[in-house]
C-alpha atoms as a PDB file:
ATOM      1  CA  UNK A   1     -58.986  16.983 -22.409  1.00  0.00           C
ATOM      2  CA  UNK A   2     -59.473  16.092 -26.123  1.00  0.00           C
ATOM      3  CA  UNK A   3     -63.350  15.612 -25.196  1.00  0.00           C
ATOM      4  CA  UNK A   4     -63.247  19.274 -23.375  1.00  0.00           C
ATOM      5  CA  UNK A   5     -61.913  20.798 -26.641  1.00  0.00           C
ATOM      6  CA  UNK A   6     -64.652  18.845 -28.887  1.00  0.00           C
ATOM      7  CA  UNK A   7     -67.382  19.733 -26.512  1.00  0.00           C
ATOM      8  CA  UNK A   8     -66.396  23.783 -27.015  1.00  0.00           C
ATOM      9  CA  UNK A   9     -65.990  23.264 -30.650  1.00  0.00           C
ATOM     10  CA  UNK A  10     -69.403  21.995 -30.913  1.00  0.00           C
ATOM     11  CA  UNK A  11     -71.201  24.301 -28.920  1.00  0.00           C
ATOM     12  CA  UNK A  12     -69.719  26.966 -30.533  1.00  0.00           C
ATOM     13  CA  UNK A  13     -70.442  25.729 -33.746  1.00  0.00           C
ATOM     14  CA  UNK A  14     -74.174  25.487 -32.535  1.00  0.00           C
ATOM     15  CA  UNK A  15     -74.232  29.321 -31.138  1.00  0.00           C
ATOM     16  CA  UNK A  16     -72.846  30.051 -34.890  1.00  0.00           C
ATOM     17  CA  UNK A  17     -75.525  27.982 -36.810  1.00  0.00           C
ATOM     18  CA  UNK A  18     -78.564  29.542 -34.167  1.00  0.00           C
ATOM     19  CA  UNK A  19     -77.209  33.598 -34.701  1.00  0.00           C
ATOM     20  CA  UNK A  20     -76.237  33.567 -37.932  1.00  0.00           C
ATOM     21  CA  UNK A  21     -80.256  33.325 -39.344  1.00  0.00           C
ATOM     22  CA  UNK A  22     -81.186  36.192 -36.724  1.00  0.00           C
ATOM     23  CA  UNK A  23     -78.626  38.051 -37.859  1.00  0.00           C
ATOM     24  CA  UNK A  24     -79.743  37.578 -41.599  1.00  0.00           C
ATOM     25  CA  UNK A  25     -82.961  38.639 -40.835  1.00  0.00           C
ATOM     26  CA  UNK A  26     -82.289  41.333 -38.721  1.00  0.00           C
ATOM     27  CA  UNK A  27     -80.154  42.507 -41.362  1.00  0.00           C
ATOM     28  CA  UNK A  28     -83.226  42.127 -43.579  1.00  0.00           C
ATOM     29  CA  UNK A  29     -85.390  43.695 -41.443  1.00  0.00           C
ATOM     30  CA  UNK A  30     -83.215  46.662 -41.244  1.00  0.00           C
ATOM     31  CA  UNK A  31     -81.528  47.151 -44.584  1.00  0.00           C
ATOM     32  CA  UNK A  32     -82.957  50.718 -46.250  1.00  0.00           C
ATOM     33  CA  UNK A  33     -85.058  50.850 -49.311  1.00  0.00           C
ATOM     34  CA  UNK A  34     -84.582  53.541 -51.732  1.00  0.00           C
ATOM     35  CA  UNK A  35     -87.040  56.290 -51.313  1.00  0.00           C
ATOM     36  CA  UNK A  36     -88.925  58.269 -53.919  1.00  0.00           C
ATOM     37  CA  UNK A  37     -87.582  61.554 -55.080  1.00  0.00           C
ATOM     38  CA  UNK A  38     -89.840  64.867 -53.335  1.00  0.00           C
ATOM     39  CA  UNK A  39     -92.621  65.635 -55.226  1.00  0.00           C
ATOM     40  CA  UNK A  40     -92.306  62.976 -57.962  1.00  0.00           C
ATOM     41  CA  UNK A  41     -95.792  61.873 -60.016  1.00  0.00           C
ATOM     42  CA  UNK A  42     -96.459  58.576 -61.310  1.00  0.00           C
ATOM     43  CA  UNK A  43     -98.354  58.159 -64.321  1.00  0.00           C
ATOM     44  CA  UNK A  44     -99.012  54.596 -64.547  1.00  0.00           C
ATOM     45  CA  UNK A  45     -98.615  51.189 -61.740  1.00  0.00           C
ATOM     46  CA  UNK A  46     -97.564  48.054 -63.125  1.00  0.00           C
ATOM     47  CA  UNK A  47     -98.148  44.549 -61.045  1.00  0.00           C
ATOM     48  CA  UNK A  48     -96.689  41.310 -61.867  1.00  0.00           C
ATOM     49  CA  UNK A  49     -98.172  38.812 -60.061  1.00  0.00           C
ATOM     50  CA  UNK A  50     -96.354  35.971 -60.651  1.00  0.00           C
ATOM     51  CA  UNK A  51     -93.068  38.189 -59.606  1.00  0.00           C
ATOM     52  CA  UNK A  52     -94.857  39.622 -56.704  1.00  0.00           C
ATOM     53  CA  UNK A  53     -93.399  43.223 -58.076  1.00  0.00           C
ATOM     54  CA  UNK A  54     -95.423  46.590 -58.200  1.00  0.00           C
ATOM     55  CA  UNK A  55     -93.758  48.901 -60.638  1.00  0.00           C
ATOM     56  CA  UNK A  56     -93.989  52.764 -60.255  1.00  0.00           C
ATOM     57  CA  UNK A  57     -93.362  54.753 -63.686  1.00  0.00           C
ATOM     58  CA  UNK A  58     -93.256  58.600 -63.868  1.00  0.00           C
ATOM     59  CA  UNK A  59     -93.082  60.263 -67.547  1.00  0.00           C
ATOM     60  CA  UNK A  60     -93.031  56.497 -68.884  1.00  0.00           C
ATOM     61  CA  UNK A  61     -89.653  55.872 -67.127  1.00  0.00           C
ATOM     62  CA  UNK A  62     -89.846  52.968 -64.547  1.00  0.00           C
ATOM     63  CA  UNK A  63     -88.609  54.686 -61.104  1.00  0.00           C
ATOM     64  CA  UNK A  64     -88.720  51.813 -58.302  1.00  0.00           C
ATOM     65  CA  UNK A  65     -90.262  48.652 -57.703  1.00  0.00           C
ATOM     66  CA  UNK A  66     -91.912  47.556 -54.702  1.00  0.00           C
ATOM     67  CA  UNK A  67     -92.524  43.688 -53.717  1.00  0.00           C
ATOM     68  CA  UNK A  68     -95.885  42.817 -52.793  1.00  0.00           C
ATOM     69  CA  UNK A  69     -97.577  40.073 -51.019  1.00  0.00           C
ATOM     70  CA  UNK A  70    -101.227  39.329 -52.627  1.00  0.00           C
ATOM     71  CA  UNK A  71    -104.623  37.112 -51.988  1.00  0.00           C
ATOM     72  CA  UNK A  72    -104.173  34.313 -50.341  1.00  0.00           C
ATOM     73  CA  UNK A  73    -105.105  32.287 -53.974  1.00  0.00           C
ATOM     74  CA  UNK A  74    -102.970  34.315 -55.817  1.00  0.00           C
ATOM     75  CA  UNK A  75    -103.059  32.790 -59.009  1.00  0.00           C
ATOM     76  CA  UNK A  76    -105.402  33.496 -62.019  1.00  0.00           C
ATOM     77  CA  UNK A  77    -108.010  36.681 -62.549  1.00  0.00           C
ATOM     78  CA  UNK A  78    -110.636  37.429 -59.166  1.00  0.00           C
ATOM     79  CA  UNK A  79    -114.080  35.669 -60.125  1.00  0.00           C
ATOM     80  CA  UNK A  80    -116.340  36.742 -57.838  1.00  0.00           C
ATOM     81  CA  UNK A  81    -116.242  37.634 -53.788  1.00  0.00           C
ATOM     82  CA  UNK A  82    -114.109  35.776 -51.467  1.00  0.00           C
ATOM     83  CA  UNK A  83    -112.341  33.897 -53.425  1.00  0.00           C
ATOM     84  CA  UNK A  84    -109.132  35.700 -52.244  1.00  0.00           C
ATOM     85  CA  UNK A  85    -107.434  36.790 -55.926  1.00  0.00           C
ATOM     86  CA  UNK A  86    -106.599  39.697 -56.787  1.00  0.00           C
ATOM     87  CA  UNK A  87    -108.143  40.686 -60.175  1.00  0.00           C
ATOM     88  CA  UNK A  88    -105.933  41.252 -64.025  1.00  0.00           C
ATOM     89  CA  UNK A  89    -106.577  43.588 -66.398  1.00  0.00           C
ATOM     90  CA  UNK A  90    -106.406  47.529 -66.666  1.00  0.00           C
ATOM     91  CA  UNK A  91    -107.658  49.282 -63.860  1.00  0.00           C
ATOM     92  CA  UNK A  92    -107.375  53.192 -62.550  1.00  0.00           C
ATOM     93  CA  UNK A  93    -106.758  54.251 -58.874  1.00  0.00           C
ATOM     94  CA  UNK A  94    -109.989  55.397 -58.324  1.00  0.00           C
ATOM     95  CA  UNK A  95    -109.725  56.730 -54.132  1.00  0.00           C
ATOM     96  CA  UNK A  96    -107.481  57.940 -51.910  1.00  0.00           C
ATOM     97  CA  UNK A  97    -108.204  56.978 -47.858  1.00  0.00           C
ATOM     98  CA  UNK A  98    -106.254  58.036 -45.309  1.00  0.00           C
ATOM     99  CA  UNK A  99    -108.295  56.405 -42.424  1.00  0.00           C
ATOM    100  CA  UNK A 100    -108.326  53.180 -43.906  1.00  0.00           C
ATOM    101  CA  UNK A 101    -107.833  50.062 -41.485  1.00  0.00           C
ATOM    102  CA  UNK A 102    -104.789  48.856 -43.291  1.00  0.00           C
ATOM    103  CA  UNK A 103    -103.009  51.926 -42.937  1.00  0.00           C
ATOM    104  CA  UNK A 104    -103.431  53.856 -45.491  1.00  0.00           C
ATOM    105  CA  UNK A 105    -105.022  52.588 -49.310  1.00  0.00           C
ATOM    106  CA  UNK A 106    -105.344  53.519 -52.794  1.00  0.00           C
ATOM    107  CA  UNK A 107    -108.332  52.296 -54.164  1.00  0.00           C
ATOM    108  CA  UNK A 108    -108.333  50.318 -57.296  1.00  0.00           C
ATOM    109  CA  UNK A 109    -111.590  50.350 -59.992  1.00  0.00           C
ATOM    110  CA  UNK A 110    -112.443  47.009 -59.600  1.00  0.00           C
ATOM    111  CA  UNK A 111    -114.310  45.771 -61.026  1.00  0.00           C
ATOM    112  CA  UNK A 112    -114.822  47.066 -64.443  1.00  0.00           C
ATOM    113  CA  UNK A 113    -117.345  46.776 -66.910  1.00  0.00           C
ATOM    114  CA  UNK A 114    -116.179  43.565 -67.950  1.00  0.00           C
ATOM    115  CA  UNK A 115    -115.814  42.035 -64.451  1.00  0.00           C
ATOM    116  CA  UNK A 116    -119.689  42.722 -64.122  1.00  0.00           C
ATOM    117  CA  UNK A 117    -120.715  41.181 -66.795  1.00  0.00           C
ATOM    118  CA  UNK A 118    -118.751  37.469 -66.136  1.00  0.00           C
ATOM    119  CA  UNK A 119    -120.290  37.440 -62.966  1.00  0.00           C
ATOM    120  CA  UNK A 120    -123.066  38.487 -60.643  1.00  0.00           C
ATOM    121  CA  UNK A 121    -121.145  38.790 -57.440  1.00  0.00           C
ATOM    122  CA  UNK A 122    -117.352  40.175 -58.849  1.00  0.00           C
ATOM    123  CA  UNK A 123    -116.698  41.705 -55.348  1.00  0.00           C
ATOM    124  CA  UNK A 124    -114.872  44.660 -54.650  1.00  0.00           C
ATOM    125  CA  UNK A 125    -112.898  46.644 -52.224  1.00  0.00           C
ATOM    126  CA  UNK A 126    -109.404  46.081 -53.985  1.00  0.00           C
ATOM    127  CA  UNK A 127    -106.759  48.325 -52.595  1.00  0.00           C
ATOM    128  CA  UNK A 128    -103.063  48.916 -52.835  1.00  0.00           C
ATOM    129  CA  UNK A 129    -102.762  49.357 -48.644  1.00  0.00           C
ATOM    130  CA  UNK A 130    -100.043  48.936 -45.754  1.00  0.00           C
ATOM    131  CA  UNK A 131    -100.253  46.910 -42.834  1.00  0.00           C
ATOM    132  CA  UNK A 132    -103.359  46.290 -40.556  1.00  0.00           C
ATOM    133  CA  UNK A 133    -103.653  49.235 -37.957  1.00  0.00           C
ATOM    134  CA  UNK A 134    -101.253  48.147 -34.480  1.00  0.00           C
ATOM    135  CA  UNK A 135     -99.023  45.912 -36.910  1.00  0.00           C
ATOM    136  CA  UNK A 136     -96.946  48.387 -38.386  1.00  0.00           C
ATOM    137  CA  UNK A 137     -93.744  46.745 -36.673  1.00  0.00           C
ATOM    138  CA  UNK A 138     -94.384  43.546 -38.819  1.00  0.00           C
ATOM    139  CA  UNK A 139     -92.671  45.292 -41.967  1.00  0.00           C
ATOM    140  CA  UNK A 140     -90.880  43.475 -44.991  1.00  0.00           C
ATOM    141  CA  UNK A 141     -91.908  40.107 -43.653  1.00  0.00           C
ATOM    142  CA  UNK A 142     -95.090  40.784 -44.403  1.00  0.00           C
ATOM    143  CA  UNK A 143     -93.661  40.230 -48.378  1.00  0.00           C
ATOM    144  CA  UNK A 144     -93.254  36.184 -46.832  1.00  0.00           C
ATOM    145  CA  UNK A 145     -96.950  35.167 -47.109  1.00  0.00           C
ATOM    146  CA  UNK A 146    -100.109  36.174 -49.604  1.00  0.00           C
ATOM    147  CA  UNK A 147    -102.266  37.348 -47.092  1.00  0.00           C
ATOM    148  CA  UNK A 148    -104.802  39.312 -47.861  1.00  0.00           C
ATOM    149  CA  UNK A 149    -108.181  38.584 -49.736  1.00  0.00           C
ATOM    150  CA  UNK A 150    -107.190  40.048 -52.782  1.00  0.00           C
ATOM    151  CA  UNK A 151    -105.662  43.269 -52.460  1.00  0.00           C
ATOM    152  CA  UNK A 152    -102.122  44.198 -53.029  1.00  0.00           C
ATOM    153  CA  UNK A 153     -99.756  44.822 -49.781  1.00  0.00           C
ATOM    154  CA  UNK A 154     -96.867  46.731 -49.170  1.00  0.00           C
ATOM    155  CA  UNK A 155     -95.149  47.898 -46.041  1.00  0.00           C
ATOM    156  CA  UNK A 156     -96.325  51.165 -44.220  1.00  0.00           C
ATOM    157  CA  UNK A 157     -93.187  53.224 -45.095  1.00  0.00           C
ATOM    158  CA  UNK A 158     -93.737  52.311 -48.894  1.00  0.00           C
ATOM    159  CA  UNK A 159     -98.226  52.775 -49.218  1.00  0.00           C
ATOM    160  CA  UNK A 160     -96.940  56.157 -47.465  1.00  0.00           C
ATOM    161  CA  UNK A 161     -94.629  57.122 -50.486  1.00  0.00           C
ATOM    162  CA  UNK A 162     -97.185  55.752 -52.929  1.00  0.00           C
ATOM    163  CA  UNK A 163    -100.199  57.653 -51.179  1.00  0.00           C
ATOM    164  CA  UNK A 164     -97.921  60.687 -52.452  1.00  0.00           C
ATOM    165  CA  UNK A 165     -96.709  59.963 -55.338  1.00  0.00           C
ATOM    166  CA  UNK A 166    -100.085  58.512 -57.076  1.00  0.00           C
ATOM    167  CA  UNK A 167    -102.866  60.624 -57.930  1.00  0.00           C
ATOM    168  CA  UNK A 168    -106.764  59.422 -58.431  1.00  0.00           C
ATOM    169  CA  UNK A 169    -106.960  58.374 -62.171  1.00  0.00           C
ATOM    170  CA  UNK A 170    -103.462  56.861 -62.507  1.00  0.00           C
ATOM    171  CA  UNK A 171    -103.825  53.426 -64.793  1.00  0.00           C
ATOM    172  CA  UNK A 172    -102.734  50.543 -63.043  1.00  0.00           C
ATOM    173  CA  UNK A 173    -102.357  47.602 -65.224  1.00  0.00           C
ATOM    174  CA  UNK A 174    -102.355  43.777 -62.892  1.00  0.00           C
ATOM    175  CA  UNK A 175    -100.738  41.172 -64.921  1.00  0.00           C
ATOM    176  CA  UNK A 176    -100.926  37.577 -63.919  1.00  0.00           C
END
């Protein structure tokens, strides 16, 4: 009988261990961000690489922050094409496009004057953008990995809210 009892014990002590991580990350999954105000402006875009952490300012007050996943080789300024970094230094959102294949993307002015002239293939193409068209349902996890080749990601819900909120010309300044 004493085995019986043991034998329950443990197995539901196993059900406990396997739900109680799908639970957390349901929960995480699920939990609601804080959305922008209507018709709020930003005037400048902060990123901090090393904290993964896009900062949204309107009339130089800091208003939310956003976690981002980056390049795959996140670390240190982009050097030239492919190498899968996104770049530091002051930049401006320079395009808006709504038919982008990451959902929708702000374009960022890389690369500068200075980018050009350290190398002779800088690349280009860097974009604040959402998830890849169909994967929408992937959400916050995508915050898990750096996985894109260079640009910054957010979720869809939160590119959508920037898309607003950010107009061309806004200085973005990517720290490392």
């Amino acid at each position: 009988m004493a085995h019986r009892a043991q034998s329950k014990v443990k197995l539901v002590r196993t059900l406990i261990i396997s739900l109680v991580p799908i639970g957390l990350l349901t929960g995480f999954y699920l939990w609601p961000e804080q959305k922008l105000p209507e018709g709020l402006t930003a005037n400048k875009l902060v990123v901090n690489k090393s904290e993964r952490r896009l900062q949204l300012w309107s009339n130089n007050k800091l208003i939310k922050t956003y976690k981002i996943s980056l390049g795959g080789n996140p670390e240190g300024h982009k050097e030239k094409q492919g190498d899968s970094r996104t770049p530091e230094g002051l930049y401006y959102i320079n395009d808006k496009n709504p038919n982008s294949q990451f959902h929708l993307n702000l374009g960022i002015s890389y690369p500068n004057a200075q980018d050009k002239m350290k190398t002779s293939n800088p690349g280009g193409d860097i974009k604040i953008h959402g998830l890849k068209n169909g994967n929408g349902w992937i959400g916050k996890f995508q915050r898990l990995l750096d996985w894109t080749d260079g640009c910054i990601a957010v979720t869809n819900s939160e590119i959508e809210e920037l898309y607003e909120a950010v107009p061309i010309g806004t200085p973005i300044q990517i720290n490392p």
